[in-house]
Protein backbone atom coordinates (compact mmCIF):
# COMPACT_ATOMS: atom_id res chain seq x y z
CA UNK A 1 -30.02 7.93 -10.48
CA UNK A 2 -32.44 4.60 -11.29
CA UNK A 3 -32.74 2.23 -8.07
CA UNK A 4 -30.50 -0.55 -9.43
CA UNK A 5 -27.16 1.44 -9.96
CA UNK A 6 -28.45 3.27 -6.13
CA UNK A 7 -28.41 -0.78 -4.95
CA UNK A 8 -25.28 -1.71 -6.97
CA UNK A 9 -23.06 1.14 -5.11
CA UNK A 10 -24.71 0.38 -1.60
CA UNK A 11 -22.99 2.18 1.09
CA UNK A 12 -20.19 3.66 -1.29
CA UNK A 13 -22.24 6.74 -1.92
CA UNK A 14 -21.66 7.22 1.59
CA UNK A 15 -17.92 7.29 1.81
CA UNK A 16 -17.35 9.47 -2.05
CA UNK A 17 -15.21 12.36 -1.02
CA UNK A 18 -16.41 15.63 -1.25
CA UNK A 19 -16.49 17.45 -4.88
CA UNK A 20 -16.34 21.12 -5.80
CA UNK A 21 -15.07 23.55 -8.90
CA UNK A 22 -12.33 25.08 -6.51
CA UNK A 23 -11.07 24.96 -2.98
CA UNK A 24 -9.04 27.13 -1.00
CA UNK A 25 -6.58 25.92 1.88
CA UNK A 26 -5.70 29.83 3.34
CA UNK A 27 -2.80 30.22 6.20
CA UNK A 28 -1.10 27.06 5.53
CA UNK A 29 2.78 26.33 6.05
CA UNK A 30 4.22 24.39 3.01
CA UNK A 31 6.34 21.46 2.80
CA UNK A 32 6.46 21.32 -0.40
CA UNK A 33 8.79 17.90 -1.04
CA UNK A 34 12.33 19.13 -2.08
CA UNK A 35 12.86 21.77 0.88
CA UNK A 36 13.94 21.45 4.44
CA UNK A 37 11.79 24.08 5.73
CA UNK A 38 8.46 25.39 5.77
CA UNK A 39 7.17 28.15 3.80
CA UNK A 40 5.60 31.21 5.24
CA UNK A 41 2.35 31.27 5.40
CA UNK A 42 0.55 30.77 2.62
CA UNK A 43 -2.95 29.97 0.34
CA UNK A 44 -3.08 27.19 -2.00
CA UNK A 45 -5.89 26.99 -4.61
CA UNK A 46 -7.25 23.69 -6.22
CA UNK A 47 -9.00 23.93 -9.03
CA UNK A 48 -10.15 20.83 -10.34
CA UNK A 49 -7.35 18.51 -9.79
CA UNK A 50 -4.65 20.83 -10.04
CA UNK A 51 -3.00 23.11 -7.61
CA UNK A 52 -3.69 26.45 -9.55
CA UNK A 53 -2.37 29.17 -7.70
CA UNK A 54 0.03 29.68 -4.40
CA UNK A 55 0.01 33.16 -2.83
CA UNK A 56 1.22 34.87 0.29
CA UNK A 57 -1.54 34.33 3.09
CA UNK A 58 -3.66 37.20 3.98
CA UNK A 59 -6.48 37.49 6.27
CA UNK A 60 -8.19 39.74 3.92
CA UNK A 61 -10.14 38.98 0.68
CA UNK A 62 -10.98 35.20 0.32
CA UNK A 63 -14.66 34.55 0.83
CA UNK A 64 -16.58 31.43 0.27
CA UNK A 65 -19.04 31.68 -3.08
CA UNK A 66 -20.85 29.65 -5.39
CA UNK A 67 -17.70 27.71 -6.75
CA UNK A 68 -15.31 28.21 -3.62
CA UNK A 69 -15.12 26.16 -0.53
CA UNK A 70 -12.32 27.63 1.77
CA UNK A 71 -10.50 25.52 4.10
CA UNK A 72 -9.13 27.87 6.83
CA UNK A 73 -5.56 25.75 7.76
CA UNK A 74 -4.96 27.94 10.69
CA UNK A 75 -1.40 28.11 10.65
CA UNK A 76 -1.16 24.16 10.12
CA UNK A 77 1.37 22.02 7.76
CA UNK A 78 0.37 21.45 4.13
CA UNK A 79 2.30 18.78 2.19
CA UNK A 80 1.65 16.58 -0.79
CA UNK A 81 0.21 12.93 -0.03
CA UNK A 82 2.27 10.33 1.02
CA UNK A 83 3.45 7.63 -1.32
CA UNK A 84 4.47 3.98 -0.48
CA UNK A 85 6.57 2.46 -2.80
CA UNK A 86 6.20 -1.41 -2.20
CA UNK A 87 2.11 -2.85 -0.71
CA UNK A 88 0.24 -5.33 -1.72
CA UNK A 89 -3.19 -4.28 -1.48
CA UNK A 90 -4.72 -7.43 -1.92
CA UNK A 91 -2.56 -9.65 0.32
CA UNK A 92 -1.60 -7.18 3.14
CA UNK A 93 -4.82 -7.39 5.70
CA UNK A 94 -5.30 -11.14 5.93
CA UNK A 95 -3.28 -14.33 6.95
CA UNK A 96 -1.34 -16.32 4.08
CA UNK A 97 -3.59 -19.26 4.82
CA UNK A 98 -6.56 -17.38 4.40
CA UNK A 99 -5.80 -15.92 1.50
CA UNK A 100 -5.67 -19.53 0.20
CA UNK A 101 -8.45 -20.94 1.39
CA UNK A 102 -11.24 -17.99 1.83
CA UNK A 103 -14.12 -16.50 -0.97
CA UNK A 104 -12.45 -14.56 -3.11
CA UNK A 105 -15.58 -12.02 -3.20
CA UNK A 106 -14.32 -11.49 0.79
CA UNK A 107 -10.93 -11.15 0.21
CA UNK A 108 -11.92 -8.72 -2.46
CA UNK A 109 -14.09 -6.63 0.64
CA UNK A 110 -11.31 -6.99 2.49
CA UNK A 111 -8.73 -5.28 0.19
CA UNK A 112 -11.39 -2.34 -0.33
CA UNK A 113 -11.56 -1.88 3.31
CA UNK A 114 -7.64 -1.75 3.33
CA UNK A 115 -7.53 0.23 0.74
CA UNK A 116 -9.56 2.69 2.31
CA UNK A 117 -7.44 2.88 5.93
CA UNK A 118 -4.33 3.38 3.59
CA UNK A 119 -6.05 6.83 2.45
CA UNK A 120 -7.20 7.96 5.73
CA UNK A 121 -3.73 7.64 6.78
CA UNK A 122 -2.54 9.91 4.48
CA UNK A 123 -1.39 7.90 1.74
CA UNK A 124 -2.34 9.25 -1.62
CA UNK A 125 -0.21 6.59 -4.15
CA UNK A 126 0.99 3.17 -3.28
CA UNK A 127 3.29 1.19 -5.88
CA UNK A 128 1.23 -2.54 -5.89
CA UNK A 129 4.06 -5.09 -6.60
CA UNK A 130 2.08 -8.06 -6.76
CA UNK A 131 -1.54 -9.63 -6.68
CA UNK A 132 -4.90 -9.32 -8.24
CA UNK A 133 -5.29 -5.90 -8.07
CA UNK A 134 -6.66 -4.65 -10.86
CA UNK A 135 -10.29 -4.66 -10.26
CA UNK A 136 -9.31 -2.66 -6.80
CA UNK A 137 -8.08 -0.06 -8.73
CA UNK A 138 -10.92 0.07 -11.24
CA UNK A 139 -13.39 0.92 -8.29
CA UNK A 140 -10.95 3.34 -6.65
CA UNK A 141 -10.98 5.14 -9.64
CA UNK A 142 -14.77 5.09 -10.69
CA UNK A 143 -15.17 6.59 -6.69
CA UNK A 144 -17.00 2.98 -6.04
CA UNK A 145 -14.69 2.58 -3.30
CA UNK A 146 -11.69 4.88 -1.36
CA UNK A 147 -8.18 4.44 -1.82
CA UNK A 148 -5.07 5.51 -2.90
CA UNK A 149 -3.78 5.89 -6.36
CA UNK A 150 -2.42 2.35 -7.39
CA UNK A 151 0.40 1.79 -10.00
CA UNK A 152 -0.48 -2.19 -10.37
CA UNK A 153 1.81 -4.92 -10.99
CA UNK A 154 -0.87 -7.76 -11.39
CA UNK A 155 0.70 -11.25 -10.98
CA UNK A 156 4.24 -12.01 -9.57
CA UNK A 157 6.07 -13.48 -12.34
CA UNK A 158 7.85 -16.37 -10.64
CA UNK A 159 9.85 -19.53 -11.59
CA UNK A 160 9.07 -23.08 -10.57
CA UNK A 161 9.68 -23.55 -6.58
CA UNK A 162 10.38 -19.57 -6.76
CA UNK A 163 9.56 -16.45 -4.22
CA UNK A 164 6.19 -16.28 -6.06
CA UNK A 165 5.21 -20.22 -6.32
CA UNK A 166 2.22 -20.38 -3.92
CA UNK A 167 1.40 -23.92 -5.08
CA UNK A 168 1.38 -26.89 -2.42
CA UNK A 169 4.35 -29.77 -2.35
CA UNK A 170 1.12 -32.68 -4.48
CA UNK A 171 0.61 -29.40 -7.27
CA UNK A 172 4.15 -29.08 -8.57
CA UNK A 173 4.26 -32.57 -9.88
CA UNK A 174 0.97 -32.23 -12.07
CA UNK A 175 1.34 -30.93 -14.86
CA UNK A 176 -0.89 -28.79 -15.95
CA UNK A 177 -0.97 -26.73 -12.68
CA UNK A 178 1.01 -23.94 -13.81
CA UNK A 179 -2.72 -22.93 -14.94
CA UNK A 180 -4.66 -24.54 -12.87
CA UNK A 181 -3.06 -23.91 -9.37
CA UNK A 182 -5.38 -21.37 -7.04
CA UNK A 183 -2.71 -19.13 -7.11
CA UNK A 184 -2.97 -18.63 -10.77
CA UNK A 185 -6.47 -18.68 -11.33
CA UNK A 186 -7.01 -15.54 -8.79
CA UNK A 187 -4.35 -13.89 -11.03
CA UNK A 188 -2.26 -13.78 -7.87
CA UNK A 189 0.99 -14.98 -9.43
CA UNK A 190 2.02 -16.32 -13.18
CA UNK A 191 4.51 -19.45 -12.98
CA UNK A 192 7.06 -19.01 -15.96
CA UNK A 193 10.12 -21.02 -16.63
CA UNK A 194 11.87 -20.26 -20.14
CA UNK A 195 12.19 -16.69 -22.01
CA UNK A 196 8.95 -17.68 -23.84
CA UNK A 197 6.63 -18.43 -21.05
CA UNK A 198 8.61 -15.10 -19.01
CA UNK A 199 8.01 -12.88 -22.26
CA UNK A 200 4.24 -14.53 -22.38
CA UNK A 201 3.31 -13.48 -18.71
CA UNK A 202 4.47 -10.28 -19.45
CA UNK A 203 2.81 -9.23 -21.91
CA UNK A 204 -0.33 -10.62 -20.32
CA UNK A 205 0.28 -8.54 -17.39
CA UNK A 206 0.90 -5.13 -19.46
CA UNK A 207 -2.29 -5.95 -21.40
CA UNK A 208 -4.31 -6.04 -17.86
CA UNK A 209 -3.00 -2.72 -17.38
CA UNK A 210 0.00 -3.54 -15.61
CA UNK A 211 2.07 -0.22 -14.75
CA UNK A 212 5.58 -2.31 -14.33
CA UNK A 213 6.41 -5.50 -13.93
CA UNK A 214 7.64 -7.39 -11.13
CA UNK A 215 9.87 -10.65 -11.38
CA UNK A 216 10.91 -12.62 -8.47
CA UNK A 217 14.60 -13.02 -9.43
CA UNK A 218 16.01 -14.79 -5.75
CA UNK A 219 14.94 -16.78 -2.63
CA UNK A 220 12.02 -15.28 -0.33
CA UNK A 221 11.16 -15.45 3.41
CA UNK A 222 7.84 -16.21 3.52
CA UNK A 223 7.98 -18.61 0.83
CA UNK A 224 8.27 -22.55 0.58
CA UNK A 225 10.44 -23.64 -1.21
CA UNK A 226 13.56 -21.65 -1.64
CA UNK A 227 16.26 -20.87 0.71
CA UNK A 228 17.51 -17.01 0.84
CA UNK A 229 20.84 -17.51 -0.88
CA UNK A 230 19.52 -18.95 -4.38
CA UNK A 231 19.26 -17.18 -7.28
CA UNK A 232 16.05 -17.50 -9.42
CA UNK A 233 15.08 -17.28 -13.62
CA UNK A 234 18.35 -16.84 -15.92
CA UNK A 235 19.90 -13.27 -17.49
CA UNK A 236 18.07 -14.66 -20.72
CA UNK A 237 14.74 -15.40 -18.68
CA UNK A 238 14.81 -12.10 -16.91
CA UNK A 239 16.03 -9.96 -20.21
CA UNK A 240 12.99 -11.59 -22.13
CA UNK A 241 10.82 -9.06 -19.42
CA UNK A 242 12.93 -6.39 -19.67
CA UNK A 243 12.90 -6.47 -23.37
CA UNK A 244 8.99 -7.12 -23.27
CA UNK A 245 8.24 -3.85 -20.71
CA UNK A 246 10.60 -1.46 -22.68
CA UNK A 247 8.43 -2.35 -25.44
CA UNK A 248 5.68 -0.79 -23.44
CA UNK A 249 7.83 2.01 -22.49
CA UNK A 250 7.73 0.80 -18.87
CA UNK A 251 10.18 -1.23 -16.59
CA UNK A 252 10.80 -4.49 -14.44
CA UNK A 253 11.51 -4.27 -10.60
CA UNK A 254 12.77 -7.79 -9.03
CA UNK A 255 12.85 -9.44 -5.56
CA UNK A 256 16.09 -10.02 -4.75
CA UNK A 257 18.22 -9.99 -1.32
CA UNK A 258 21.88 -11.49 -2.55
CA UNK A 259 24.85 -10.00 -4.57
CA UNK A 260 24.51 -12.92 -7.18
CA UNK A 261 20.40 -12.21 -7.51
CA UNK A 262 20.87 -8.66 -7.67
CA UNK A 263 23.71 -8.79 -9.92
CA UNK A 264 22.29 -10.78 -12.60
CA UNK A 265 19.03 -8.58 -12.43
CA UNK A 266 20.91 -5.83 -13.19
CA UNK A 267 22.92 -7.38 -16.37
CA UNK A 268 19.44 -7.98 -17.06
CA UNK A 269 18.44 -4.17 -17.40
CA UNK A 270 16.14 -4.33 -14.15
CA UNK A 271 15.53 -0.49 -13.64
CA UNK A 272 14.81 -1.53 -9.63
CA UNK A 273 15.63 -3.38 -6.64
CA UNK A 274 13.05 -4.45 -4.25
CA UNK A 275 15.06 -5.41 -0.97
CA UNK A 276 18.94 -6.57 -1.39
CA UNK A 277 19.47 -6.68 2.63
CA UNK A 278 21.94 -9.09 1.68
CA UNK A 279 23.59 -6.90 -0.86
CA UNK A 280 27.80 -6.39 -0.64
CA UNK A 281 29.72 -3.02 -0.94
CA UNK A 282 30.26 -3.97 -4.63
CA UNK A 283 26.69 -4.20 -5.31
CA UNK A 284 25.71 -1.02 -3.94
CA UNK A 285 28.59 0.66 -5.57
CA UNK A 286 27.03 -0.54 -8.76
CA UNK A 287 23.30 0.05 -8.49
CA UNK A 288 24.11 3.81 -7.19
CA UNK A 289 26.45 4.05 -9.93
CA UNK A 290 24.00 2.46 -13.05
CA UNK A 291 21.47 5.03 -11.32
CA UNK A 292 18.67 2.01 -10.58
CA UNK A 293 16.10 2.63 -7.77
CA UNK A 294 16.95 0.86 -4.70
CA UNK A 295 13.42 -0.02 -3.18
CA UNK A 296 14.55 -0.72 0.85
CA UNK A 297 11.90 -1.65 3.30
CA UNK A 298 13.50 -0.89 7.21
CA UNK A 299 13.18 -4.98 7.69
CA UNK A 300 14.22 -4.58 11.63
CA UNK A 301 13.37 -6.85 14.44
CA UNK A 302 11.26 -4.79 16.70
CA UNK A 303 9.24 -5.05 14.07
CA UNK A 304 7.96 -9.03 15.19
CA UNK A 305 7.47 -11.92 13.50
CA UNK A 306 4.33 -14.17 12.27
CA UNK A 307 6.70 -17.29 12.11
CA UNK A 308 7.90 -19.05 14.56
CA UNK A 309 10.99 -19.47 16.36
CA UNK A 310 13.62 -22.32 14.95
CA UNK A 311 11.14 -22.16 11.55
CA UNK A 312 12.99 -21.76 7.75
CA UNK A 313 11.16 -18.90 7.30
CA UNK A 314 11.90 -17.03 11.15
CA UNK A 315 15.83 -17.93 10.40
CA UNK A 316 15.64 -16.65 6.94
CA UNK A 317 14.08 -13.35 8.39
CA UNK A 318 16.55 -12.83 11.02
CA UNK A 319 19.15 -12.96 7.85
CA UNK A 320 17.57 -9.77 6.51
CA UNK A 321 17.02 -8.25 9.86
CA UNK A 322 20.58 -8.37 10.32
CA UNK A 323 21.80 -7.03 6.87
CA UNK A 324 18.90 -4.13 7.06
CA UNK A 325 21.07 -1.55 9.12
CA UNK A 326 24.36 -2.36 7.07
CA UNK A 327 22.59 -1.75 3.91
CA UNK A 328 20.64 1.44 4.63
CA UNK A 329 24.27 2.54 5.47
CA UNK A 330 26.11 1.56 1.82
CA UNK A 331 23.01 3.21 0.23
CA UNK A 332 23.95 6.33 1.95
CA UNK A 333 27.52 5.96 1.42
CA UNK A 334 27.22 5.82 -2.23
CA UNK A 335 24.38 8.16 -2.73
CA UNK A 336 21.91 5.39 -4.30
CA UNK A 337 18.46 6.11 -5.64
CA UNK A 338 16.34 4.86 -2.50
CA UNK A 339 12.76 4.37 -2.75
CA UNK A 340 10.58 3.74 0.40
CA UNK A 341 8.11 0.80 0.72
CA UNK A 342 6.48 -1.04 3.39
CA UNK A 343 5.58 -4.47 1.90
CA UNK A 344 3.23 -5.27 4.22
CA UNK A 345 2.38 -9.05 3.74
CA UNK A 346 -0.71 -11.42 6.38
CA UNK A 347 -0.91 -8.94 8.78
CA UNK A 348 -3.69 -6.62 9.84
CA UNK A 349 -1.72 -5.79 12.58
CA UNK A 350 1.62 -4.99 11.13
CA UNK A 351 -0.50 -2.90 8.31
CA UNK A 352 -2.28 -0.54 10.73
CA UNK A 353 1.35 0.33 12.06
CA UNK A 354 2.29 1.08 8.01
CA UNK A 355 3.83 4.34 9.28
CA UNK A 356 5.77 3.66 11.84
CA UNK A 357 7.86 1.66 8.90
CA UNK A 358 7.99 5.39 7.81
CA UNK A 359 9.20 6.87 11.06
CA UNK A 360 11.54 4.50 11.75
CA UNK A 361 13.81 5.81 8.50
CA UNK A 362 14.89 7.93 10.94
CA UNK A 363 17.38 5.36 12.47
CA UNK A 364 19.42 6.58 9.60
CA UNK A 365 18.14 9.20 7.58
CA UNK A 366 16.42 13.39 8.92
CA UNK A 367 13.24 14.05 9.14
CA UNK A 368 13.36 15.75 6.07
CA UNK A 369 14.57 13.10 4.31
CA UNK A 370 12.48 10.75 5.08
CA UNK A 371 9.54 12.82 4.14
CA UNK A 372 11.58 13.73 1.13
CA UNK A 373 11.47 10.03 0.22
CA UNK A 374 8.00 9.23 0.89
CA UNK A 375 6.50 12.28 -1.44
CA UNK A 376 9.00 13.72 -4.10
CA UNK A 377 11.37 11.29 -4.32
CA UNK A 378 8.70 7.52 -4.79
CA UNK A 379 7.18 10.27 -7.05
CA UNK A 380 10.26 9.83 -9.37
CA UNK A 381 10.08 6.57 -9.24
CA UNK A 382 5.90 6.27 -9.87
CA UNK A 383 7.02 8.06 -13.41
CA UNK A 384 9.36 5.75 -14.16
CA UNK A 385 6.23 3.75 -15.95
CA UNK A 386 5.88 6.44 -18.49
CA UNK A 387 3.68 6.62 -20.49
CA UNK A 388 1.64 3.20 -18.84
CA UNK A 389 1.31 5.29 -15.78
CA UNK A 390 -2.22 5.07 -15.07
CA UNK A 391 -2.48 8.89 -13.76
CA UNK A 392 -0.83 11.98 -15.72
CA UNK A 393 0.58 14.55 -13.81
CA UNK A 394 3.03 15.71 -11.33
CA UNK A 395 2.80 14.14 -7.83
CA UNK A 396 5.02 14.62 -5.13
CA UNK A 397 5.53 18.28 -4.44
CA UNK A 398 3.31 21.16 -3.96
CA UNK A 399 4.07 23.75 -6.56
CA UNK A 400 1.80 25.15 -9.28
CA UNK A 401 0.28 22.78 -11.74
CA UNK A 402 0.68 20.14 -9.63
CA UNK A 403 -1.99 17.44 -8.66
CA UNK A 404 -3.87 18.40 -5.93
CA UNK A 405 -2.81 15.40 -3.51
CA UNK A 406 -2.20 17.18 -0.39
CA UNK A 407 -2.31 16.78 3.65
CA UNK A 408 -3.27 19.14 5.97
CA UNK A 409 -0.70 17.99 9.49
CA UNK A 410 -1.36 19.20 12.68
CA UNK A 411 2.08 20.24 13.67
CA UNK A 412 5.34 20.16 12.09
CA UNK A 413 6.45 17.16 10.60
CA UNK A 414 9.94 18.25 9.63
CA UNK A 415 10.59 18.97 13.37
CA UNK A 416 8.17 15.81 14.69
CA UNK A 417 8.22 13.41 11.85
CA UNK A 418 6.38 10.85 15.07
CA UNK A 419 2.90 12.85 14.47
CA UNK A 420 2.05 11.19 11.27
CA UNK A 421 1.46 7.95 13.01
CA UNK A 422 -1.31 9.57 14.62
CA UNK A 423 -4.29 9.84 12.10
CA UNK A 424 -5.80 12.30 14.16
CA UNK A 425 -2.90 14.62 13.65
CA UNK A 426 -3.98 14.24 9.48
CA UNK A 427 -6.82 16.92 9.60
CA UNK A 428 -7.56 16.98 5.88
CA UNK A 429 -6.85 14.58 2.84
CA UNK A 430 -7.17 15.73 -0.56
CA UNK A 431 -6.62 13.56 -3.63
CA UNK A 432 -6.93 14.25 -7.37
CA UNK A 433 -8.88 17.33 -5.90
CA UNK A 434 -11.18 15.63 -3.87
CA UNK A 435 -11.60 15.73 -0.19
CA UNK A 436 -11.68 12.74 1.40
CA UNK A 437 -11.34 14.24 5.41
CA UNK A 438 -11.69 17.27 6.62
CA UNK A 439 -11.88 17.90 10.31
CA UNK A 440 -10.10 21.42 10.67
C-alpha cells in the first residue's frame, strides 16, 4: 500500500474489523428472529458473508485451519444484529445549534464516531430518515470508517415553515433561499412547495442514492414554525413523491402525528408512518387494515427533555408523550405493522441510552417481541426499498443463506431483554461477515 492512501485512511486501518474465508461460532443458543425460544445448542458457519451451514453442536471435530477461525460461544446467545428503524446519523450526537453553526468537516467526524458506537452496541442496520448522509455511508462501506448498514434518506423533503424548514425567521422572506439557506446547501433538507418542486427533490434524492424517501407531511416538535395540529404539503404534493419513488421501485415514509396528517398521507399512497402519537382509533384501524408500516418511537417522559419548561416546543412534546401509551395500545389492538425506531435528534446523551428506547417496548409488548421487532420484523420493512436497497440479502433472522449479521449475548435476552443495554454483555459483533468485536 503507497504512503499517501496509508496517510489518507489514518487511524481507520486501526479500527477495520477482522477478515477471514470462514468462521465458526460452535455451542451457541439461537434466537433466530421469528421464535420465542432458543435453539439447542448449536454451530453456525460464515462463509464469506453468508451464514452457510447450521448444525447440532458437538464438542468433537471442529479445528481451527488455514481458512477457519472458530469462535467457541460457550453456551452463549447468538442472534442476528439489531436494526433501528428511524436515526439520523448525522444529526443525532450534537446540539441543533451546533449543527448550524459548526465546520461541516467536524460534524462529518462526529457522525463517523456515532456511527461507530451504534455498531459496538450491536446495531447492524439503521433506517437514516433524514440528513446528509450519504458520504457516511460511502466510507462505512469502503471499511474507511465503522458503522452500521445505512438505508439513506438524504434530505427531508419539507414545505415552506414545515417540520423540515431549518431556515431562520430574516431567510424565509428572501427569495432565493430555498437554495441558498445552510440547511440546503449541507444537503440537510430540500424546501419544496408545489408537485413540481416535490417531484424535483425527489428525484434528486433517488439519484444520490436515496433508499426511500421521507416527506414531512404535519407539524414537528423540535421545529419553528409549525404547531403540532397542522397538516403540511397537499394529497397532490405528496402523490407527486409517491408517484416519483414507485418509479424507482421504492417508497415514501412521512412525519406525521395527527389523524388529518396521517390520513391524507395515506390517500397519498405513503407505504409508512413515522410517529402518529396523535393518531385516533379510526386511523389505526385503517393503517393496520391498508397493511402500511407504523414506524412508533416509545416518545415517554422519563425519557427528559432538551427544551424548556412553558417553551412551544416542551408543550408540544408533552402532547406526544401523552398520546405514546394510547397508541402503542390501538397498534396492538388492531394488529398493525409496527416498526421500531429511536429518532434520536441533539443529544449525545439521549443517543448513548439508544437501547433503553429498545427495552422500554416492554411497557407493552414481551421480550420476544420486542426483539422480534428490532431484527426480523425492521428487516421487512428495510426490503420494502426493493430493488434501491443498497445491500442484497436476507437480514433479520439466522437461518441458512442468510447474511452473516449476528451477536454473540451474554445471557438470555428472551428471558432478560435489560442485558442488551450493557455493551459488555455484546461479546461479539459480526456484520456482512466481518468481525467487528470479539471478546469471548
Amino acid at each position: 500500500m503507497n504512503k499517501s492512501l496509508l496517510l489518507l485512511l489514518g487511524s481507520s486501518l486501526l479500527t477495520s474489523p477482522t477478515f477471514a474465508a470462514q468462521y465458526v461460532f460452535k455451542n451457541v443458543h439461537i434466537f433466530n428472529g421469528t421464535q420465542a425460544e432458543l435453539s439447542a445448542a448449536k454451530n453456525v458457519y460464515i462463509q464469506d458473508q453468508y451464514i452457510s451451514k447450521i448444525e447440532d453442536y458437538s464438542s468433537n471435530g471442529i479445528t481451527s485451519g488455514d481458512n477457519l477461525i472458530v469462535i467457541d460461544g460457550q453456551g452463549k446467545t447468538l442472534m442476528p444484529g439489531l436494526i433501528d428503524a428511524h436515526t439520523h446519523l448525522m444529526l443525532a450526537a450534537l446540539p441543533q445549534q451546533t449543527l448550524m453553526l459548526a465546520d461541516q468537516g467536524f460534524i462529518n467526524i462526529v457522525a463517523a464516531k456515532t456511527a461507530s458506537d451504534m455498531l459496538q452496541r450491536g446495531y447492524t442496520s439503521v433506517r437514516d430518515l433524514g440528513g446528509p448522509v450519504f458520504g457516511l455511508k460511502m466510507a462505512i462501506d469502503k471499511h474507511i470508517t465503522t458503522g452500521p448498514r445505512i438505508w439513506p434518506a438524504g434530505a427531508f423533503i419539507s414545505q415552506t415553515g414545515g417540520h423540515g424548514d431549518f431556515r431562520l425567521p430574516n431567510e424565509i422572506i428572501t427569495p432565493d433561499s430555498k437554495k441558498t439557506t445552510f440547511s440546503v446547501k449541507t444537503a440537510t433538507a430540500a424546501i419544496a412547495d408545489s408537485p413540481d418542486e416535490v417531484r424535483q427533490h425527489t428525484r434528486e434524492q433517488l439519484a444520490l442514492g436515496a433508499s426511500q424517501i421521507k416527506l414531512m407531511a404535519g407539524g414537528g416538535v423540535s421545529s419553528f414554525y409549525d404547531p403540532l395540529d397542522v397538516t403540511q404539503y397537499t394529497t397532490q404534493e405528496i402523490k407527486a413523491a409517491t408517484e416519483a419513488a414507485e418509479n424507482w421501485g421504492t417508497y415514501v415514509t412521512v412525519h406525521a402525528y395527527t389523524p388529518r396528517a396521517i390520513n391524507q398521507a395515506l390517500d397519498a399512497g405513503v407505504k409508512s408512518i413515522e410517529h402518529g402519537q396523535l393518531a385516533d382509533e379510526k386511523t389505526a384501524k385503517r393503517i393496520a387494515k391498508e397493511g402500511v408500516w407504523w414506524s412508533l418511537q416509545p416518545f415517554t417522559s422519563e425519557r427528559g427533555s432538551a427544551f424548556k419548561e412553558g417553551s412551544a416546543q416542551r408543550n408540544k412534546q408533552i402532547l406526544v408523550e401523552q398520546g405514546t401509551q394510547r397508541v402503542f395500545g390501538l397498534a396492538k389492538k388492531y394488529r398493525a405493522k409496527v416498526a421500531w425506531g429511536t429518532d434520536i435528534l441533539f443529544s449525545a446523551e439521549r443517543l448513548n441510552e439508544q437501547t433503553k428506547l429498545l427495552t422500554k417496548m416492554t411497557d407493552w409488548y414481551t421480550p420476544f417481541e420486542v426483539l422480534k421487532m428490532a431484527t426480523h420484523d425492521n428487516a421487512q420493512l428495510l426490503m420494502l426499498s426493493g430493488e434501491r436497497s443498497p445491500y442484497k440479502g436476507k437480514l433479520g433472522v439466522i437461518e441458512q443463506g442468510a447474511l452473516a449479521d449476528v451477536l454473540i449475548v451474554d445471557g438470555n435476552p428472551l428471558q432478560d431483554i435489560f442485558l442488551l443495554e450493557e455493551t459488555k454483555n455484546i461479546q461479539a459483533i459480526m456484520k456482512d461477515g466481518k468481525l467487528y468485536k470479539n471478546t469471548l
